[in-house]
N, C-alpha and C. Protein backbone atom coordinates (compact mmCIF):
# COMPACT_ATOMS: atom_id res chain seq x y z
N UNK A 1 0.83 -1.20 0.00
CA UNK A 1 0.00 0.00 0.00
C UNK A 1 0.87 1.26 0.00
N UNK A 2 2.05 1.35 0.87
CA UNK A 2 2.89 2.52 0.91
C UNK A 2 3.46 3.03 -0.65
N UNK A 3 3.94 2.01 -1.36
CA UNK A 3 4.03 1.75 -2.46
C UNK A 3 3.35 2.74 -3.76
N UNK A 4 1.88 2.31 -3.30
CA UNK A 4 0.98 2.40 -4.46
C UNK A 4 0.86 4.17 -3.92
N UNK A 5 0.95 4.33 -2.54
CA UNK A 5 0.82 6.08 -2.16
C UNK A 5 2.17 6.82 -2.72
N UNK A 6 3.19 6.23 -2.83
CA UNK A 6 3.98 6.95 -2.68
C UNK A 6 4.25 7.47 -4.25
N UNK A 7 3.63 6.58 -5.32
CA UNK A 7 3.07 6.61 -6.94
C UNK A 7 2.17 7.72 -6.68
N UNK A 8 1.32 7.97 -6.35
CA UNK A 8 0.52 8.35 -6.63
C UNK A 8 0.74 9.91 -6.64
N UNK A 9 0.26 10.53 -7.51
CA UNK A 9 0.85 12.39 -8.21
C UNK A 9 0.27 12.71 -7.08
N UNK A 10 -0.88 12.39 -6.38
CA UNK A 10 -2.00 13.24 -6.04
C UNK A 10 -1.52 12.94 -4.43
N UNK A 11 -0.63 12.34 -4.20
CA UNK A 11 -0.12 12.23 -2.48
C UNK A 11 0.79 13.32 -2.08
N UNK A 12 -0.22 14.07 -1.18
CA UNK A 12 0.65 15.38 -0.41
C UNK A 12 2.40 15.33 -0.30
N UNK A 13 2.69 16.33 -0.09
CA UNK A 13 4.14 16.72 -0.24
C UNK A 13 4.14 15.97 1.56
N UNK A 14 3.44 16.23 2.67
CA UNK A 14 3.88 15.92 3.21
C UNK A 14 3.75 14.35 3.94
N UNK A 15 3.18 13.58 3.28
CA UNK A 15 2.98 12.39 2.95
C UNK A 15 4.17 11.99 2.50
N UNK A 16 4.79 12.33 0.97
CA UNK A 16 6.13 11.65 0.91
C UNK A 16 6.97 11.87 1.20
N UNK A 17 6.88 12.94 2.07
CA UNK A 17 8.02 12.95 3.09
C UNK A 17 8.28 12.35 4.36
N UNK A 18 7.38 12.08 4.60
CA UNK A 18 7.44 11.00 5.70
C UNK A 18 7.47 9.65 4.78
N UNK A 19 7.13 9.11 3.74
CA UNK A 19 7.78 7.81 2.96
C UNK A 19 8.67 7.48 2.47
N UNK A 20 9.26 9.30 2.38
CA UNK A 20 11.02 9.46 2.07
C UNK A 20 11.91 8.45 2.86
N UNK A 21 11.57 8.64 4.02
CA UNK A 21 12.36 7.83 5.43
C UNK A 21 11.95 5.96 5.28
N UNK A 22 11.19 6.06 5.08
CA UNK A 22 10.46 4.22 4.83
C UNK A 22 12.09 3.75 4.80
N UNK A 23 11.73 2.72 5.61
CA UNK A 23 12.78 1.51 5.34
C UNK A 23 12.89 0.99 4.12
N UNK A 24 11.96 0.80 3.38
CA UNK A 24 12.07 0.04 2.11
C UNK A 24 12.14 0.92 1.38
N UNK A 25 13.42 0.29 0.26
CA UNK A 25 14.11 1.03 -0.68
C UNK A 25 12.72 1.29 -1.91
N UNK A 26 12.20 0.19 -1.86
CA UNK A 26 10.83 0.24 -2.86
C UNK A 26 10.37 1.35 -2.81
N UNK A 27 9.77 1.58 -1.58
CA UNK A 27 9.02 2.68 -1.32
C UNK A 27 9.75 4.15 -1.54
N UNK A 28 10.98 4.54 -1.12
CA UNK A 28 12.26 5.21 -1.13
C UNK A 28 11.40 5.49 -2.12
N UNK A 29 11.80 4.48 -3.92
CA UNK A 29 12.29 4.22 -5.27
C UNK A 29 10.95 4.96 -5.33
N UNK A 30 9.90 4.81 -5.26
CA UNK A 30 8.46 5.32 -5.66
C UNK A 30 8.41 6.90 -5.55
N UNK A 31 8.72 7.25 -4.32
CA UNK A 31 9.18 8.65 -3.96
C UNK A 31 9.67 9.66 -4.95
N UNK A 32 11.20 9.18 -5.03
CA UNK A 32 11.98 9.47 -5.87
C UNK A 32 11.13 9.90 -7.42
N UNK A 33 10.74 8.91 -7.80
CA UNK A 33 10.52 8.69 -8.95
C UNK A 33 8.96 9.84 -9.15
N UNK A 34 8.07 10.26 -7.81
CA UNK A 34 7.09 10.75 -8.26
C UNK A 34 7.55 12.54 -8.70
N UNK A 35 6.74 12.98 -9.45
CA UNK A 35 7.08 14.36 -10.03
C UNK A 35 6.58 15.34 -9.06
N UNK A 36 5.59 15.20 -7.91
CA UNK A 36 4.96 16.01 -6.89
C UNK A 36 6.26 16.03 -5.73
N UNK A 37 7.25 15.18 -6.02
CA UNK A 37 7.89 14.65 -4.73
C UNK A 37 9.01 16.50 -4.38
N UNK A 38 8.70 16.89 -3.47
CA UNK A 38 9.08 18.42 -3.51
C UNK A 38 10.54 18.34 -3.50
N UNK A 39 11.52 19.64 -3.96
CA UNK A 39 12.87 19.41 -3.96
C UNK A 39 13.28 19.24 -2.81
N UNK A 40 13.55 19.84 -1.27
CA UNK A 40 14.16 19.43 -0.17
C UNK A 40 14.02 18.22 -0.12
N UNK A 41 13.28 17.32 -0.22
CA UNK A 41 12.75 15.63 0.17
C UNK A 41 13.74 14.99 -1.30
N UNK A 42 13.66 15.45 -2.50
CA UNK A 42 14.93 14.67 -3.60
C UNK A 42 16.21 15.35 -3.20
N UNK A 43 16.50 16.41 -2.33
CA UNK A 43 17.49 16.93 -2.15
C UNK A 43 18.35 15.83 -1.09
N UNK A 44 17.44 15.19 0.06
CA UNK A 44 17.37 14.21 1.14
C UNK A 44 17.77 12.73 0.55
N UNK A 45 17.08 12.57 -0.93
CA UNK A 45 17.07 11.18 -1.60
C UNK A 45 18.20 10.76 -2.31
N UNK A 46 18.82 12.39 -2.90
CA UNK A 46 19.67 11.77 -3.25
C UNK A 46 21.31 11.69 -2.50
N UNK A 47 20.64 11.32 -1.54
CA UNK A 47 22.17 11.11 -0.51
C UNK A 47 21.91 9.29 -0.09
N UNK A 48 20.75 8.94 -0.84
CA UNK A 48 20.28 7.37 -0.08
C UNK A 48 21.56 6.79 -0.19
N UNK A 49 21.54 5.21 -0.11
CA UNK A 49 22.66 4.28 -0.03
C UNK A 49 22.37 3.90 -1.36
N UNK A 50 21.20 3.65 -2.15
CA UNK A 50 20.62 2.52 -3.06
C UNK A 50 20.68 3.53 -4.06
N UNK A 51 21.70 2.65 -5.30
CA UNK A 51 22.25 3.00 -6.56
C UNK A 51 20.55 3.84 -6.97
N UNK A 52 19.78 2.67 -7.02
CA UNK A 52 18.55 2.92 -8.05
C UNK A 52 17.84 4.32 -7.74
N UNK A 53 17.56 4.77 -6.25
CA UNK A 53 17.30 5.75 -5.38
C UNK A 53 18.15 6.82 -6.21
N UNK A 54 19.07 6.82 -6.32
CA UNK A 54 19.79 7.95 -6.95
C UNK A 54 19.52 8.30 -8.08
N UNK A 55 19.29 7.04 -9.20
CA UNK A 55 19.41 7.18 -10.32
C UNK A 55 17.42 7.61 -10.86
N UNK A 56 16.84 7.19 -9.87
CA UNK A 56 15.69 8.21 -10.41
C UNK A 56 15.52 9.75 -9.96
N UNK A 57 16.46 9.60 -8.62
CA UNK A 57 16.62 11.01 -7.95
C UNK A 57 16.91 12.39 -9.14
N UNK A 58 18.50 11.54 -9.82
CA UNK A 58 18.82 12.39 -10.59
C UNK A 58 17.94 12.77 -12.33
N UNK A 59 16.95 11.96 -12.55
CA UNK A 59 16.11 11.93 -13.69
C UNK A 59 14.77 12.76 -13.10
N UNK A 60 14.48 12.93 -11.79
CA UNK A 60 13.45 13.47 -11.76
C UNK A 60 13.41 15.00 -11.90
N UNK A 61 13.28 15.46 -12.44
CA UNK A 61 12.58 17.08 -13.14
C UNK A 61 12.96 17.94 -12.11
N UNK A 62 12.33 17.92 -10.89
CA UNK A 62 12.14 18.66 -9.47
C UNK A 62 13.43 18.77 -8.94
N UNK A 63 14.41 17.62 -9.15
CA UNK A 63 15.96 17.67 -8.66
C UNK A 63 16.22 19.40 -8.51
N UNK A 64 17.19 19.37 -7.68
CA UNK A 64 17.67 20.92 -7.25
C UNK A 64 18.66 20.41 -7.66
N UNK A 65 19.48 21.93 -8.27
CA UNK A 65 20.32 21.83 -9.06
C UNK A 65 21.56 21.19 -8.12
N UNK A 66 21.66 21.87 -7.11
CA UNK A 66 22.74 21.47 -6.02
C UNK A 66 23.09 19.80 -6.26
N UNK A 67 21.62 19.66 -6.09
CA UNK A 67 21.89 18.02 -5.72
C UNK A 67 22.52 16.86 -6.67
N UNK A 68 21.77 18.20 -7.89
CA UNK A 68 22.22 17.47 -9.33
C UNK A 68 23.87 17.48 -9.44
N UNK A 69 24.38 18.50 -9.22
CA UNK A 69 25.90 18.91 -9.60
C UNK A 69 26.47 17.69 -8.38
N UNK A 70 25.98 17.49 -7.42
CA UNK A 70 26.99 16.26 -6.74
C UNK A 70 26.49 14.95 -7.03
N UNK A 71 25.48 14.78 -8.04
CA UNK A 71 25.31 13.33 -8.29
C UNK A 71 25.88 13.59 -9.47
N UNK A 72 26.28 14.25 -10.10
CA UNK A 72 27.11 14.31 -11.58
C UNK A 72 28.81 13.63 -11.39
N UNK A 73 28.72 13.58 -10.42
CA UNK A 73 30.30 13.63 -9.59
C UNK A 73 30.14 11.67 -8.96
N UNK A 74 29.03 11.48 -8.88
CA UNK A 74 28.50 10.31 -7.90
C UNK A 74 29.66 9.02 -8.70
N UNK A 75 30.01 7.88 -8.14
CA UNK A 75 30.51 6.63 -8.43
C UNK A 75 29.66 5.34 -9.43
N UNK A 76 28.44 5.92 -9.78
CA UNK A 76 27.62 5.02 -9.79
C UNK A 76 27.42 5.39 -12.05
N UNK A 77 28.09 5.32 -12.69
CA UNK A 77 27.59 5.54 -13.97
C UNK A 77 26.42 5.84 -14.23
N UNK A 78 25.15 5.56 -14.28
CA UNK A 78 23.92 5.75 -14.66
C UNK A 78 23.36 7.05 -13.61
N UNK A 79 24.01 7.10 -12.53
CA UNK A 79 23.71 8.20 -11.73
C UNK A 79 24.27 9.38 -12.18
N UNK A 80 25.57 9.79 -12.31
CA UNK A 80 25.96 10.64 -13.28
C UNK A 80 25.65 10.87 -14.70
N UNK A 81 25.25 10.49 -15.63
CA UNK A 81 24.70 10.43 -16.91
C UNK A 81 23.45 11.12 -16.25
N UNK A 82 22.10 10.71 -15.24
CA UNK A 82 21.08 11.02 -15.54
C UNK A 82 21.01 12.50 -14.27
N UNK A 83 21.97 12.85 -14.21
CA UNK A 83 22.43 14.05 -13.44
C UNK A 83 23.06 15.29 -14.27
N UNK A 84 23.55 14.54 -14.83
CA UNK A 84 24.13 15.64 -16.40
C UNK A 84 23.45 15.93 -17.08
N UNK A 85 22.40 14.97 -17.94
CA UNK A 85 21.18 15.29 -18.54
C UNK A 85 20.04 16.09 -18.00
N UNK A 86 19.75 16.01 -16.60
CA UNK A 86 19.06 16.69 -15.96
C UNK A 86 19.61 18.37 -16.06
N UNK A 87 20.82 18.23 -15.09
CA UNK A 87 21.05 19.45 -15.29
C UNK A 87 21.53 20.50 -16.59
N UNK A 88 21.39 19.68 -17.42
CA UNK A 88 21.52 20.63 -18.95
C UNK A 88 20.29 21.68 -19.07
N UNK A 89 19.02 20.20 -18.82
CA UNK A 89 17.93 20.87 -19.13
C UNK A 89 17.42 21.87 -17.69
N UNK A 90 18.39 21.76 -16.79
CA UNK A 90 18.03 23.11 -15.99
C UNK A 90 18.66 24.14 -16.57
N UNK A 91 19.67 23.46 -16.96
CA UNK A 91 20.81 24.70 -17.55
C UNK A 91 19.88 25.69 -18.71
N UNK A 92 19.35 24.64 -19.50
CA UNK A 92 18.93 25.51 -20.76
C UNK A 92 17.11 26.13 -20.48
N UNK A 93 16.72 25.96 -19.27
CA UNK A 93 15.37 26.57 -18.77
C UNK A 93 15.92 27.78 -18.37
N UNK A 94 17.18 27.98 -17.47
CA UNK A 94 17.20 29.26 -17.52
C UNK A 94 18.47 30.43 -18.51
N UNK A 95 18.60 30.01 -19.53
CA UNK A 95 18.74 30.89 -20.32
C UNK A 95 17.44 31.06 -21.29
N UNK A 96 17.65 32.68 -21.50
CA UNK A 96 16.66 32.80 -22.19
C UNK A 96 16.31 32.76 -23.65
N UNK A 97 15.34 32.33 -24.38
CA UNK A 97 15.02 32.36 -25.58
C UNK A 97 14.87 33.87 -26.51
N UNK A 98 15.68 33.43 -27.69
CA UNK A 98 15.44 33.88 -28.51
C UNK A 98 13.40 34.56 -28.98
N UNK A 99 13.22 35.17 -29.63
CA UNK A 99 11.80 35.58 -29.69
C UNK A 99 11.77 34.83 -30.93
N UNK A 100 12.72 34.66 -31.74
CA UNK A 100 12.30 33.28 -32.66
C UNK A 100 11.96 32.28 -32.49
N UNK A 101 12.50 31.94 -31.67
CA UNK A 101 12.13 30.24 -30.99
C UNK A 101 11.24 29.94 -29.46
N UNK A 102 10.52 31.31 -29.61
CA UNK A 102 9.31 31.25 -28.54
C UNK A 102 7.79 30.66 -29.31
């Protein structure tokens, strides 16, 4: 059941933050992975122990940049790749567009 809450878009910020802590990495992994999951709480996730924990940490959207620039650095290959990619596309949200390409 923690599981299926911690999926779910529509589960309060402060709901997965208290599932942030869950013993089970599953649940952790669900967290991580939801797009509601607020930045301080992926800021928290991505310090877990569990490779996988990281590696959605660093793919999820909401990542703070901070957190991103030290999982870019992380031991884990797939954690760095999806930390670099992330932070490009923070990189390139805040420069600004051309009025051509608006």
């Amino acid at each position: 059941v923690r599981i299926w809450v911690a999926d779910n878009n529509n589960t309060s910020a402060e709901i997965l933050t208290r599932l942030a802590e869950d013993e089970d990495w599953s649940v952790r992994q669900s967290v991580a992975e939801n797009t509601n999951t607020p930045a301080e709480i992926l800021y928290k996730l991505s310090k877990d122990e569990a490779g996988i924990i990281k590696v959605l940490v660093a793919n999820n959207p909401n990542t703070p940049a901070v957190a991103l620039r030290r999982l870019a650095k992380d031991t884990i290959w797939e954690v760095r790749d999806k930390a670099q990619r992330n932070l490009c596309k923070h990189l390139d949200s805040d420069i600004p567009k051309p009025d051509s390409e608006r």
